[in-house]
PDB file of N, CA and C in Angstrom:
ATOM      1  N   UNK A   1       0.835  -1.182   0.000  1.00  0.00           N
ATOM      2  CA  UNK A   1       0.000   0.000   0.000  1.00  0.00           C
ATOM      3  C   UNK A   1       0.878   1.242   0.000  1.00  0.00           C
ATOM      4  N   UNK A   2       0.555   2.207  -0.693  1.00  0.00           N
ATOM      5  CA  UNK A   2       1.219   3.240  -0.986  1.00  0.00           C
ATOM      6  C   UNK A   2       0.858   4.547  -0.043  1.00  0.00           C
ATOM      7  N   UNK A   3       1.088   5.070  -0.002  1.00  0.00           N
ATOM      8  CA  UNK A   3       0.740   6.215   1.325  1.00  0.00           C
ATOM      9  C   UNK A   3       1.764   7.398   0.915  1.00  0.00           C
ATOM     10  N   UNK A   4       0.726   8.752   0.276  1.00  0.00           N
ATOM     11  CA  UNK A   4       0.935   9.732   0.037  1.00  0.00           C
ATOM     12  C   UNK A   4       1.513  11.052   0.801  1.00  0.00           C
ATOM     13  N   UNK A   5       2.274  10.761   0.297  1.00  0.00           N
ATOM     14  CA  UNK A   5       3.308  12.344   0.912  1.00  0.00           C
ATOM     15  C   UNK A   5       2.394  13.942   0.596  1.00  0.00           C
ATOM     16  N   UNK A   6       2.588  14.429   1.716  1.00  0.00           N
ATOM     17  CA  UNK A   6       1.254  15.355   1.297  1.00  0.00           C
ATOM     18  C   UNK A   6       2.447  16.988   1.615  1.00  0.00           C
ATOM     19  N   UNK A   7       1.916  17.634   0.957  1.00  0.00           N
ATOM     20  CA  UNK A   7       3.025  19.248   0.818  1.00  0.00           C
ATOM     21  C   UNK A   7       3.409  19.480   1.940  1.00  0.00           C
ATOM     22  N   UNK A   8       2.335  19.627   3.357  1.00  0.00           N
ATOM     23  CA  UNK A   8       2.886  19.835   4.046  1.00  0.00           C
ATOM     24  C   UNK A   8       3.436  18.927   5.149  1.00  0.00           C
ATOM     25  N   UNK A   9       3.727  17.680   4.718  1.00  0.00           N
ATOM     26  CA  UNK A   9       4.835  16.841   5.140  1.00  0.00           C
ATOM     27  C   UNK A   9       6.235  17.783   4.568  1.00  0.00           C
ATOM     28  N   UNK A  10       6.169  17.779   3.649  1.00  0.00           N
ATOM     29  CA  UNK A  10       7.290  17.943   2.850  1.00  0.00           C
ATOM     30  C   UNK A  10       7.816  19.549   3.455  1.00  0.00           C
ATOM     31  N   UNK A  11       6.694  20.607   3.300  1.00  0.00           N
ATOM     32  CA  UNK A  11       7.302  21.863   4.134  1.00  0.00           C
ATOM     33  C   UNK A  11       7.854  21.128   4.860  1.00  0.00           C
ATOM     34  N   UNK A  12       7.002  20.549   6.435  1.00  0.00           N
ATOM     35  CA  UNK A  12       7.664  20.308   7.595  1.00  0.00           C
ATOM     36  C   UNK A  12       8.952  19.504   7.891  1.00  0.00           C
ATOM     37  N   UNK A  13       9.729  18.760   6.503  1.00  0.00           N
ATOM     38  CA  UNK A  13      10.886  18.169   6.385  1.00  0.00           C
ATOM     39  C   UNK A  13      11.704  19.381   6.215  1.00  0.00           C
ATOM     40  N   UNK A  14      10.968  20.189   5.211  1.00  0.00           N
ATOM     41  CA  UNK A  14      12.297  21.322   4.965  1.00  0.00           C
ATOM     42  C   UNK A  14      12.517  22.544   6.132  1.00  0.00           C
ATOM     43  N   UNK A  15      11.545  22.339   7.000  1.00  0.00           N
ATOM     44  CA  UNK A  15      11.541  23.735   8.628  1.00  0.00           C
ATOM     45  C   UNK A  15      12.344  22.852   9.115  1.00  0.00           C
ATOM     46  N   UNK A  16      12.311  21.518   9.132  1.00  0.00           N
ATOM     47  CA  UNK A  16      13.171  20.940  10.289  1.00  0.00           C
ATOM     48  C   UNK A  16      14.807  20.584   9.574  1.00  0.00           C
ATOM     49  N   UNK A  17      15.072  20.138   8.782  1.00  0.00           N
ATOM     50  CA  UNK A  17      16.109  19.927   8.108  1.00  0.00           C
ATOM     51  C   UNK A  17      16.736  21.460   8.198  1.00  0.00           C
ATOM     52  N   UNK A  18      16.332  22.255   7.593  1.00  0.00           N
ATOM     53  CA  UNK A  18      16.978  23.822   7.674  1.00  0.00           C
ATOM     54  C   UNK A  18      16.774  24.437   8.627  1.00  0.00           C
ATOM     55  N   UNK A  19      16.355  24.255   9.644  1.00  0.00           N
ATOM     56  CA  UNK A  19      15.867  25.018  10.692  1.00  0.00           C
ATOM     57  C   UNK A  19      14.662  26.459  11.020  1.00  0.00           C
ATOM     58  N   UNK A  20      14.148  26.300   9.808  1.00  0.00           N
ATOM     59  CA  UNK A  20      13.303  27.262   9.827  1.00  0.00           C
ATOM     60  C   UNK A  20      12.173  27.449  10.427  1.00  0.00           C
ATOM     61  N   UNK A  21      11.934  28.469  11.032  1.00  0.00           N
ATOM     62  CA  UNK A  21      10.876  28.734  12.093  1.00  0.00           C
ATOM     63  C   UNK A  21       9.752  28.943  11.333  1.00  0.00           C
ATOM     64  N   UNK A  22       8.854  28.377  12.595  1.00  0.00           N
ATOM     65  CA  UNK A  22       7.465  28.574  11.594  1.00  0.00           C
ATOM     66  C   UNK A  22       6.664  29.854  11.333  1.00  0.00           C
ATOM     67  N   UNK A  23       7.479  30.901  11.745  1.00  0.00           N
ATOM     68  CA  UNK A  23       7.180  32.292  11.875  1.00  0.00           C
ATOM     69  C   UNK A  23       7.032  32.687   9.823  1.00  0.00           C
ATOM     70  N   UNK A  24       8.246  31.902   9.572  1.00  0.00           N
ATOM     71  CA  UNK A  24       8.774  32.461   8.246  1.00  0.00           C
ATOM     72  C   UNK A  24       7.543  31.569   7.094  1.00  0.00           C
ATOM     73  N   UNK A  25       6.868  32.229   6.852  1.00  0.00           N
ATOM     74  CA  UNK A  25       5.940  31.487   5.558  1.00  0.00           C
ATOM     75  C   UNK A  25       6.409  30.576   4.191  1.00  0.00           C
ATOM     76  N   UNK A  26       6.000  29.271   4.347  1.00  0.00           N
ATOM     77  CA  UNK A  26       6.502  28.307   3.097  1.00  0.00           C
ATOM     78  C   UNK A  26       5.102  28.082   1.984  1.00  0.00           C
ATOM     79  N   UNK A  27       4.821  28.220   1.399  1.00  0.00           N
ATOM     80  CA  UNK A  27       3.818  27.757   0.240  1.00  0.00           C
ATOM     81  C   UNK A  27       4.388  26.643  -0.483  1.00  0.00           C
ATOM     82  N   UNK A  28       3.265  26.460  -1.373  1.00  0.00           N
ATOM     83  CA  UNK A  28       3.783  25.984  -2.505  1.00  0.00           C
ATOM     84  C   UNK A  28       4.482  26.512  -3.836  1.00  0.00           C
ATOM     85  N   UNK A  29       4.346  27.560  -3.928  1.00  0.00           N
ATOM     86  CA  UNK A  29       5.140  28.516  -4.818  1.00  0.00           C
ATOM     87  C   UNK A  29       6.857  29.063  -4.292  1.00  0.00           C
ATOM     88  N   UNK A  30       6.894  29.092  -3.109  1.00  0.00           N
ATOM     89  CA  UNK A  30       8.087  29.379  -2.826  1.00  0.00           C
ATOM     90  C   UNK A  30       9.508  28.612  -2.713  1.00  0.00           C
ATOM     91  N   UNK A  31      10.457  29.660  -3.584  1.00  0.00           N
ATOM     92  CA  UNK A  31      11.563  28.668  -3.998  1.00  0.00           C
ATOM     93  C   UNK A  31      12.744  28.521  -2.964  1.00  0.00           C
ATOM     94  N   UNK A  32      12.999  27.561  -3.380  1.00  0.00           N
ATOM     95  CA  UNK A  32      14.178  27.059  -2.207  1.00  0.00           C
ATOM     96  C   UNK A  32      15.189  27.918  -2.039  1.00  0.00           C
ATOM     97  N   UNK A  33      15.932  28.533  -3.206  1.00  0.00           N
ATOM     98  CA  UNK A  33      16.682  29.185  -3.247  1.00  0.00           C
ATOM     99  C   UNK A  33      16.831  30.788  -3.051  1.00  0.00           C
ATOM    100  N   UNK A  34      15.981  31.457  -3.441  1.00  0.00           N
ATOM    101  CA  UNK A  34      15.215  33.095  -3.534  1.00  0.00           C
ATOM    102  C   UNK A  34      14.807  33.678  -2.413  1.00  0.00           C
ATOM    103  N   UNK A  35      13.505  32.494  -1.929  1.00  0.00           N
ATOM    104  CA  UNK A  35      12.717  32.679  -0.913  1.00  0.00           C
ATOM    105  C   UNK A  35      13.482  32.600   0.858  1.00  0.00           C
ATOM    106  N   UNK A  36      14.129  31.173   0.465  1.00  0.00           N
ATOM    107  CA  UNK A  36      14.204  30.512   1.498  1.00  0.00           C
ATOM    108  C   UNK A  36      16.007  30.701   1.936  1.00  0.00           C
ATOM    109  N   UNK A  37      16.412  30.698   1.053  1.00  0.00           N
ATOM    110  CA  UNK A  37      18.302  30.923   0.703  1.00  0.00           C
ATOM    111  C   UNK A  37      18.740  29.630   1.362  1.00  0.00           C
ATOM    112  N   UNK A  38      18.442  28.368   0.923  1.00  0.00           N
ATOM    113  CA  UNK A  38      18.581  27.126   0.678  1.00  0.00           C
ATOM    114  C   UNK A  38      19.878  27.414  -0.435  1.00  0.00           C
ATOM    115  N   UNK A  39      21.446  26.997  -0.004  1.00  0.00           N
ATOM    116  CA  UNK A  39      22.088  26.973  -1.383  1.00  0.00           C
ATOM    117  C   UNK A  39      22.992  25.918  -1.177  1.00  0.00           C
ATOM    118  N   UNK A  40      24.179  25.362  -2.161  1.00  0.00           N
ATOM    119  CA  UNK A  40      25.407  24.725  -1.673  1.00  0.00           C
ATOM    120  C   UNK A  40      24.740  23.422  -0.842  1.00  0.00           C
ATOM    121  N   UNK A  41      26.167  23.423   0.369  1.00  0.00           N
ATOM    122  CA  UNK A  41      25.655  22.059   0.868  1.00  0.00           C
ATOM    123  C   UNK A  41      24.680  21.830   2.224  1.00  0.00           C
ATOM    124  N   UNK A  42      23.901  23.241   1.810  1.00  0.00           N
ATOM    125  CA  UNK A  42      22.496  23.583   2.789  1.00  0.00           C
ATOM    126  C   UNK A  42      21.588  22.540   1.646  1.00  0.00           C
ATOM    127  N   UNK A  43      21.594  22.723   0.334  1.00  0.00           N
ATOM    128  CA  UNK A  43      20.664  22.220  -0.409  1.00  0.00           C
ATOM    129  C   UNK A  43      20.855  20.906  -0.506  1.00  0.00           C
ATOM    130  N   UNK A  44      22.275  20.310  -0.339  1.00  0.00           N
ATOM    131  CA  UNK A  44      22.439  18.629  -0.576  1.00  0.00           C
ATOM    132  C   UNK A  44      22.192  18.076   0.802  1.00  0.00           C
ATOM    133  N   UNK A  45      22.487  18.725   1.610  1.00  0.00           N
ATOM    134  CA  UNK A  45      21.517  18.228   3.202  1.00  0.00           C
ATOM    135  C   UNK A  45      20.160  18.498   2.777  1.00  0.00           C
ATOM    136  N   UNK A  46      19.401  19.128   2.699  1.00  0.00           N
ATOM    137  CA  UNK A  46      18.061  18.788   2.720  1.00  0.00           C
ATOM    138  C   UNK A  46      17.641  17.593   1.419  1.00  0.00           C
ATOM    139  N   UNK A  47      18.286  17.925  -0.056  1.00  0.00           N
ATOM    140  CA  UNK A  47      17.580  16.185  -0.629  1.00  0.00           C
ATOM    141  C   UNK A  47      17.631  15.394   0.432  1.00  0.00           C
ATOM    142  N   UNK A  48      18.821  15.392   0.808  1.00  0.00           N
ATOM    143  CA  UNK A  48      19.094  13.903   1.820  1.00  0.00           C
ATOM    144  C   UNK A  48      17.978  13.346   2.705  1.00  0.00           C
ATOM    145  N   UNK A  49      17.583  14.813   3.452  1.00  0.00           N
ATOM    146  CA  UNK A  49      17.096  14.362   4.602  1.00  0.00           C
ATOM    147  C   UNK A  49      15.296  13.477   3.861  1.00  0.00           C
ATOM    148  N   UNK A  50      15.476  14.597   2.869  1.00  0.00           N
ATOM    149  CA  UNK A  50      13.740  14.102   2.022  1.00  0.00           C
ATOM    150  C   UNK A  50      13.816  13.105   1.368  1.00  0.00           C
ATOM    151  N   UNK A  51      15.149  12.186   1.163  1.00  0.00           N
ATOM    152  CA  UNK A  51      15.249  11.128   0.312  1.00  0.00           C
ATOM    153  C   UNK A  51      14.895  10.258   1.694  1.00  0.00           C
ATOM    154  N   UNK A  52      15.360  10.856   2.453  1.00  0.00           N
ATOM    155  CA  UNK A  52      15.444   9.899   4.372  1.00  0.00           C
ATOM    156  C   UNK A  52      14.029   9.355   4.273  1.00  0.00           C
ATOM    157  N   UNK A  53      13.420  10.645   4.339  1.00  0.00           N
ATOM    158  CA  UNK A  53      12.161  10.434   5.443  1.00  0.00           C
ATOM    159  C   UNK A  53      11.320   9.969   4.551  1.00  0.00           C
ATOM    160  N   UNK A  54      11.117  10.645   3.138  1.00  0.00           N
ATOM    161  CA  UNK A  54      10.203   9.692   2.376  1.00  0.00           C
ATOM    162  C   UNK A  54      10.571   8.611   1.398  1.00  0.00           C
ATOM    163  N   UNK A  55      11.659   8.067   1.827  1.00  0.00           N
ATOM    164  CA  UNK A  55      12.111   6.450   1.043  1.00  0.00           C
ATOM    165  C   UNK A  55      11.711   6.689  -0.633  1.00  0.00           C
ATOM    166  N   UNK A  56      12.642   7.496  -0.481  1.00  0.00           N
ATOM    167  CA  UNK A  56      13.272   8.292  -2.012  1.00  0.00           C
ATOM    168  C   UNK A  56      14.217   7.989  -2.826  1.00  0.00           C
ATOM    169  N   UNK A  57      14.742   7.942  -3.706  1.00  0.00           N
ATOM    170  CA  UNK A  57      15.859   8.026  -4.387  1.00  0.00           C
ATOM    171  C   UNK A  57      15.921   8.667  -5.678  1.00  0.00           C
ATOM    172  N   UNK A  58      16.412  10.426  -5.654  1.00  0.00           N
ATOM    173  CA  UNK A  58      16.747  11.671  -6.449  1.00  0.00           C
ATOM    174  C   UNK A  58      17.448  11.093  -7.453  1.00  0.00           C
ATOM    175  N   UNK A  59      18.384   9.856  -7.324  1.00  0.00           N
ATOM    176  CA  UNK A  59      18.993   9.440  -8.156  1.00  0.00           C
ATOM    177  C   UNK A  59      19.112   8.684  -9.569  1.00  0.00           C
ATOM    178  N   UNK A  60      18.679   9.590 -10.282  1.00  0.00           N
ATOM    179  CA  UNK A  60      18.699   8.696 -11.854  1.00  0.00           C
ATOM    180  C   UNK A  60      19.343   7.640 -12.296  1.00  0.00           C
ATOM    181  N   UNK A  61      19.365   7.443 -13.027  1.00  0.00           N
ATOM    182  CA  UNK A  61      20.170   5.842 -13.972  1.00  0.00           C
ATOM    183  C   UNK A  61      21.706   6.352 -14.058  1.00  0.00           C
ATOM    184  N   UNK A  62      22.125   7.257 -14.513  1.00  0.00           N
ATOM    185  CA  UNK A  62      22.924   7.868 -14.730  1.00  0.00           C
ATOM    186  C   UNK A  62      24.010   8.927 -13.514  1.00  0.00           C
ATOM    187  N   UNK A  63      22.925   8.704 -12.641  1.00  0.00           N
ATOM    188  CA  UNK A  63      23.794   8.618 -10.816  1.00  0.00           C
ATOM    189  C   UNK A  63      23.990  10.279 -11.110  1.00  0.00           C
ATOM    190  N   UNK A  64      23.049  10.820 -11.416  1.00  0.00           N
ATOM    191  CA  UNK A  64      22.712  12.298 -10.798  1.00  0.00           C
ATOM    192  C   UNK A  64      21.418  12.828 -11.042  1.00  0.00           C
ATOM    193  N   UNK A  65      21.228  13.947 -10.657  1.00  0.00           N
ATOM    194  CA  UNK A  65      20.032  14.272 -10.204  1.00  0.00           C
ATOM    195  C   UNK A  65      18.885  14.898 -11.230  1.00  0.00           C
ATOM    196  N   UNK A  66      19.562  14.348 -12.714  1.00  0.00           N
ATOM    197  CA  UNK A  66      19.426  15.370 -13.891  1.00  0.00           C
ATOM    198  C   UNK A  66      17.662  15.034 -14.351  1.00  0.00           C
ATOM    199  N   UNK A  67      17.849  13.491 -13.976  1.00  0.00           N
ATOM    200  CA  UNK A  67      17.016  13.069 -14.428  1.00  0.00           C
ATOM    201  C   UNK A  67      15.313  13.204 -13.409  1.00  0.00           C
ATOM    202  N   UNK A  68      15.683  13.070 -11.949  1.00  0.00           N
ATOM    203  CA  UNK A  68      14.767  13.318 -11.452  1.00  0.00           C
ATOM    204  C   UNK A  68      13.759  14.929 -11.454  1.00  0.00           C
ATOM    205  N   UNK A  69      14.914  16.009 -11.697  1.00  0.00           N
ATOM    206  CA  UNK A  69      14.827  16.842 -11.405  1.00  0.00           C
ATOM    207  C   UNK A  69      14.529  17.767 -13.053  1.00  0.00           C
ATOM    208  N   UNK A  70      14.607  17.292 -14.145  1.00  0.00           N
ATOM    209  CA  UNK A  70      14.794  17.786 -15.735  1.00  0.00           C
ATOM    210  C   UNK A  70      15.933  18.512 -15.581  1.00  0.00           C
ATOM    211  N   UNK A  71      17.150  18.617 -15.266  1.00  0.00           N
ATOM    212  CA  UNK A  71      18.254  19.392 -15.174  1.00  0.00           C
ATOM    213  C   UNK A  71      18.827  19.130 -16.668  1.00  0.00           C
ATOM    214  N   UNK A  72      19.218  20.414 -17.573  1.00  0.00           N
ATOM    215  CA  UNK A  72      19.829  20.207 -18.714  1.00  0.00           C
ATOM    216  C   UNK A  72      21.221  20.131 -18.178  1.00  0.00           C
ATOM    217  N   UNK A  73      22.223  19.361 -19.248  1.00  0.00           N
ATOM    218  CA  UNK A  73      23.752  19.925 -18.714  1.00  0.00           C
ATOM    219  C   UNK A  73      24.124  20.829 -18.091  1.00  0.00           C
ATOM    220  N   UNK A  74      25.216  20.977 -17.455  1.00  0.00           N
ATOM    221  CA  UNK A  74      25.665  22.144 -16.729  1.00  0.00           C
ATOM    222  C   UNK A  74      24.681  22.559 -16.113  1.00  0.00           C
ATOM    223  N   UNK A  75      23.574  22.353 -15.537  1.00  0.00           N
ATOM    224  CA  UNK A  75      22.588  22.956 -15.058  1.00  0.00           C
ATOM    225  C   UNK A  75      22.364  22.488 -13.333  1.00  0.00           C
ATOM    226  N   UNK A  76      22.130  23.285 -12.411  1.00  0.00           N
ATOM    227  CA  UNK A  76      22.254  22.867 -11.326  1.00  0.00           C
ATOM    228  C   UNK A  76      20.785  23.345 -10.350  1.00  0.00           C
ATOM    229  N   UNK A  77      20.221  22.374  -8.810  1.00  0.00           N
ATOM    230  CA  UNK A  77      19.337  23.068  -8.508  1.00  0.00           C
ATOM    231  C   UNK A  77      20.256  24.271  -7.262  1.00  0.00           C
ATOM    232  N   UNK A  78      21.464  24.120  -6.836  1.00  0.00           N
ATOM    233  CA  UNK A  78      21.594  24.860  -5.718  1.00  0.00           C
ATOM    234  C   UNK A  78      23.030  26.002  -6.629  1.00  0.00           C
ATOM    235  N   UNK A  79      23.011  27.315  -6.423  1.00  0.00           N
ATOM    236  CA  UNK A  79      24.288  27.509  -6.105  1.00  0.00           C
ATOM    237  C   UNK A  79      25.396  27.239  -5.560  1.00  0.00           C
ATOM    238  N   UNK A  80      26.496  27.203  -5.746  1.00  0.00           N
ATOM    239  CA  UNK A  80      28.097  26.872  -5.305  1.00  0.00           C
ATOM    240  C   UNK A  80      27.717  27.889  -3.463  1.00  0.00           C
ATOM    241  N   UNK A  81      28.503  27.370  -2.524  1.00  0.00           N
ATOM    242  CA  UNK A  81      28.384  28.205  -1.223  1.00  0.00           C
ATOM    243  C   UNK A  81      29.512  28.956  -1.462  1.00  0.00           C
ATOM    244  N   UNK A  82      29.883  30.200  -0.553  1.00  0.00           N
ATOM    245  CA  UNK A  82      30.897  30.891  -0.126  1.00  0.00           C
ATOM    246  C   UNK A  82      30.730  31.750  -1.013  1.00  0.00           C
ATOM    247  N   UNK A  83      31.793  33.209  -1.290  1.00  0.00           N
ATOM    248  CA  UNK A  83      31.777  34.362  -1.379  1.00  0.00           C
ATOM    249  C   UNK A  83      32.944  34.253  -2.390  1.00  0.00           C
ATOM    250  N   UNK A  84      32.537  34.504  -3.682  1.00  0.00           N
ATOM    251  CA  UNK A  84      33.556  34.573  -4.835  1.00  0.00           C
ATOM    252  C   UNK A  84      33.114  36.300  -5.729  1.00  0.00           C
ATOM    253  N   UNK A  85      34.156  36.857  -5.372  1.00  0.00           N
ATOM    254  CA  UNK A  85      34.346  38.497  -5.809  1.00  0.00           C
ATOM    255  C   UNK A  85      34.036  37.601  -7.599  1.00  0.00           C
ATOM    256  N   UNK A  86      34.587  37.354  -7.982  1.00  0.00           N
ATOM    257  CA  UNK A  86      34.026  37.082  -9.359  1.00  0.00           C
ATOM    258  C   UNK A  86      32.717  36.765  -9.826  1.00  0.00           C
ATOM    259  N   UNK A  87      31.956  35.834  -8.942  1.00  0.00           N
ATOM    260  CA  UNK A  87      30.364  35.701  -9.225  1.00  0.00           C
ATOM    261  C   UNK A  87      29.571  36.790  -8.729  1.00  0.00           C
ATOM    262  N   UNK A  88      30.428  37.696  -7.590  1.00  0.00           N
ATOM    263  CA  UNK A  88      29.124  38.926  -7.329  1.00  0.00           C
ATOM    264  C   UNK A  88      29.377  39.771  -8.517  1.00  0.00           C
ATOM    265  N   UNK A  89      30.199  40.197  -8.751  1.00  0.00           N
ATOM    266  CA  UNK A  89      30.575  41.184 -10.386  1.00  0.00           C
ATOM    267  C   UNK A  89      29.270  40.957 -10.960  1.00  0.00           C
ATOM    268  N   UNK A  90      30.093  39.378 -11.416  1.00  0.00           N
ATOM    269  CA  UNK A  90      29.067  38.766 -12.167  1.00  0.00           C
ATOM    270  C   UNK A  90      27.389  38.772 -12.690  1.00  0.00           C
ATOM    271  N   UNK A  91      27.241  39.029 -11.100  1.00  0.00           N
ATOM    272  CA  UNK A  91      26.035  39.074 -10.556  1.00  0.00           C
ATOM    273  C   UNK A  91      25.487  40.354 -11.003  1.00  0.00           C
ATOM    274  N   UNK A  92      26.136  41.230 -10.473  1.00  0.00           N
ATOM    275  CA  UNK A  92      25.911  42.320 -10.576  1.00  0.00           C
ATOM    276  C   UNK A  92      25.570  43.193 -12.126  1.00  0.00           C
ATOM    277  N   UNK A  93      26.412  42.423 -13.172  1.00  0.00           N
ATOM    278  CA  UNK A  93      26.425  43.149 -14.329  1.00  0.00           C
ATOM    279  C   UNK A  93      25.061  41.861 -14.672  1.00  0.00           C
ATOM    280  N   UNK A  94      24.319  41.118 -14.608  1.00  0.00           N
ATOM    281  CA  UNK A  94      23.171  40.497 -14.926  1.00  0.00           C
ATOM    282  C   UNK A  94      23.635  39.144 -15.229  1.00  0.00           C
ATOM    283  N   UNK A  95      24.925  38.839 -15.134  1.00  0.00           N
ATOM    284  CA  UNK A  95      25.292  37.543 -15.905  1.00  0.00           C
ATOM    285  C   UNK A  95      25.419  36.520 -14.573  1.00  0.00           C
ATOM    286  N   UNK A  96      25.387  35.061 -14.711  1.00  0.00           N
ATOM    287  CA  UNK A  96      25.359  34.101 -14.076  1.00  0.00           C
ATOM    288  C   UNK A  96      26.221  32.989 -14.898  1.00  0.00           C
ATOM    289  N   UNK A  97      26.945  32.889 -13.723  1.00  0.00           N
ATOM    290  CA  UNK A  97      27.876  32.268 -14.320  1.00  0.00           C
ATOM    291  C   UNK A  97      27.688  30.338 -13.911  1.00  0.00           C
ATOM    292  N   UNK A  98      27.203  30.678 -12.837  1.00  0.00           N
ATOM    293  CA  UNK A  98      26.380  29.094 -12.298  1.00  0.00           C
ATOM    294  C   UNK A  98      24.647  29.037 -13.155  1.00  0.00           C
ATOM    295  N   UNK A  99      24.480  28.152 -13.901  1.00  0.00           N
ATOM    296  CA  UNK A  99      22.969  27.844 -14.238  1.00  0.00           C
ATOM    297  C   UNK A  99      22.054  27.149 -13.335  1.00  0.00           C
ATOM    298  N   UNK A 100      21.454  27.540 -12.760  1.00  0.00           N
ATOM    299  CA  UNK A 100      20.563  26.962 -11.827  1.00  0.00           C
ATOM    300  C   UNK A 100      19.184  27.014 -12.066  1.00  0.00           C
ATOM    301  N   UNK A 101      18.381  26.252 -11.808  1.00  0.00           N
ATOM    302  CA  UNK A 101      17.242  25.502 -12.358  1.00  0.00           C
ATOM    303  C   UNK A 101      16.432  26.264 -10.741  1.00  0.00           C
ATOM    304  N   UNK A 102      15.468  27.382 -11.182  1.00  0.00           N
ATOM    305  CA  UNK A 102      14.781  27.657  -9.696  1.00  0.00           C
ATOM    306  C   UNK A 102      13.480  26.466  -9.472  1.00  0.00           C
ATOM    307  N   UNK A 103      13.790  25.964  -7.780  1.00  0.00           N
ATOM    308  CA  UNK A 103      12.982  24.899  -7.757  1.00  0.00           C
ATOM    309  C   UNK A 103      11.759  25.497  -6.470  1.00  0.00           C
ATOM    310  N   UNK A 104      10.227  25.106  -7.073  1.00  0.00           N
ATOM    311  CA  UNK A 104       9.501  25.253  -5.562  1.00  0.00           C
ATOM    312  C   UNK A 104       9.717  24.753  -4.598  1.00  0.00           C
ATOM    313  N   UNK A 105       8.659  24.661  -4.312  1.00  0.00           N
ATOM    314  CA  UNK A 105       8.252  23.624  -2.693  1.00  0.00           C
ATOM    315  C   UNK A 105       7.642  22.428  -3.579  1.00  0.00           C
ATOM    316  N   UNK A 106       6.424  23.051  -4.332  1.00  0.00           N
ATOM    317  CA  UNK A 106       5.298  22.307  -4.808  1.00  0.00           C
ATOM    318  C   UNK A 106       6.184  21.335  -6.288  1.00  0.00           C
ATOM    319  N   UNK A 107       7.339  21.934  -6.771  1.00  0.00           N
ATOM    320  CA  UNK A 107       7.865  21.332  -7.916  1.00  0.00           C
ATOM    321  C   UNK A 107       8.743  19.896  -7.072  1.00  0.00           C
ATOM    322  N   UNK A 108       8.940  20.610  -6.020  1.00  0.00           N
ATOM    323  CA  UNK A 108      10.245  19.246  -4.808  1.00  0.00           C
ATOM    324  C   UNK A 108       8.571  18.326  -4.694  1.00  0.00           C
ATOM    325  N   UNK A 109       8.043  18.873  -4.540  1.00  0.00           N
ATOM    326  CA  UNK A 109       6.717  17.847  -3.581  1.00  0.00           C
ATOM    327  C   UNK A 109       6.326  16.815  -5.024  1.00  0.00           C
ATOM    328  N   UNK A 110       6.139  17.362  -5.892  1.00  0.00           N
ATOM    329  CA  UNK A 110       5.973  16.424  -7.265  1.00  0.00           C
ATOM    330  C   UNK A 110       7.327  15.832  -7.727  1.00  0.00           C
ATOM    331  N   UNK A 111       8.389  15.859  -7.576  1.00  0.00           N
ATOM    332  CA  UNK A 111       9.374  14.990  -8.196  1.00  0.00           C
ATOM    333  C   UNK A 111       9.154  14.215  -6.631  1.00  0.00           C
ATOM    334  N   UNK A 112       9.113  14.652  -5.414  1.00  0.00           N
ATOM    335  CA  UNK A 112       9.035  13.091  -4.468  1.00  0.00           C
ATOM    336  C   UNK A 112       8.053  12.719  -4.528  1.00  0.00           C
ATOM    337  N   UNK A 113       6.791  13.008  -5.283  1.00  0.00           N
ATOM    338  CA  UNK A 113       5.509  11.982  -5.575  1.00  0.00           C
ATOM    339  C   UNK A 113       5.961  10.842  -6.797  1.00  0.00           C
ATOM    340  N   UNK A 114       6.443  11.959  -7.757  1.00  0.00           N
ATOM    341  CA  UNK A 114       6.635  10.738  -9.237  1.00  0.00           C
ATOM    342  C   UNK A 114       7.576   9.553  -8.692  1.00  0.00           C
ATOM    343  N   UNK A 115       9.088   9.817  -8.145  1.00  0.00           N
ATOM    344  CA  UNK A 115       9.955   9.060  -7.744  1.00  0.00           C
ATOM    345  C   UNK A 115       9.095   7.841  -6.481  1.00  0.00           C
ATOM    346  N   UNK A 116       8.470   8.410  -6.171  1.00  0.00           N
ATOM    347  CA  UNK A 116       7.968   7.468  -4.984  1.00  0.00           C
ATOM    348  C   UNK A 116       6.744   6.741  -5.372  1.00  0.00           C
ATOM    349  N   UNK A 117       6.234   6.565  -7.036  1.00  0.00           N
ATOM    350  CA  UNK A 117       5.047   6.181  -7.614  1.00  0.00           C
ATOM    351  C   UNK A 117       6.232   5.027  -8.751  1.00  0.00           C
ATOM    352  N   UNK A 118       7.317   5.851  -8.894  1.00  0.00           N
ATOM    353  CA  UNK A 118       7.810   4.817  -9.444  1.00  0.00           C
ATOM    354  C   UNK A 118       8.859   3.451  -9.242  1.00  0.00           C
ATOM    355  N   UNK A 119       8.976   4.062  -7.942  1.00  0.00           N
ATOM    356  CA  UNK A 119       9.950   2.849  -6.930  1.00  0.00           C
ATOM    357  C   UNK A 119       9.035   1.710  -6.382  1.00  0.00           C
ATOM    358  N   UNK A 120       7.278   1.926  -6.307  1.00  0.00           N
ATOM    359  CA  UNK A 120       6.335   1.407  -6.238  1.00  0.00           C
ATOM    360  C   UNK A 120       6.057   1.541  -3.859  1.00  0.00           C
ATOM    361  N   UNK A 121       6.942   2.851  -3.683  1.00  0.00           N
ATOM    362  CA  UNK A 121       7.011   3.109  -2.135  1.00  0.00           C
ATOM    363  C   UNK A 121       5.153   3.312  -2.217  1.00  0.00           C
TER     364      UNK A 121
END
């Protein structure tokens, strides 16, 4: 029997995994990265913990995340962490030099429904 992961399971993995208080508002529209400043290896701790709790696996055929997630090449869901004078420039003049794929709540909550419909969890 299959037993549905519902959004706000999934918020309440990401308040507790990141520590976020419940003061701070999560929807389903709000992105991990923008909203929430989920980046680096803040963002590969939380898959983890959501691969944990809902008997997941992010991991494609091809042993990355391209496939669960539609990631084109070079394409990433978190920014690099730390403080590089070259990517704020960067930043600054409009260019991005990291490609990152902005992810919801509600887009994370549907790739751990499909993955977990197709592992037969």
């Amino acid at each position: 029997m299959t037993s549905t992961v519902t959004l706000a399971e999934v918020i309440a993995c990401i308040r507790e995994s990141q520590g976020i208080k419940e003061a701070k508002p999560i929807s389903d529209a709000t992105l991990l990265e923008r909203d929430l400043g989920i980046t680096g290896d803040d963002g590969d701790e939380l898959l983890e913990a959501l691969q944990k709790r809902f008997s997941v696996s992010f991991t494609g055929s091809d042993g990355t995340l391209r496939e669960a997630f539609g990631l084109e090449k070079d394409e990433y869901l978190f920014h690099s962490e730390g403080f590089s004078l070259f990517l704020m420039i960067a930043n600054l003049f409009g260019f991005s030099i990291e490609k990152v794929k902005p992810l919801t709540v509600a887009q994370l909550h549907h790739v751990i429904l499909d993955r977990r419909k197709n592992s037969g969890n």
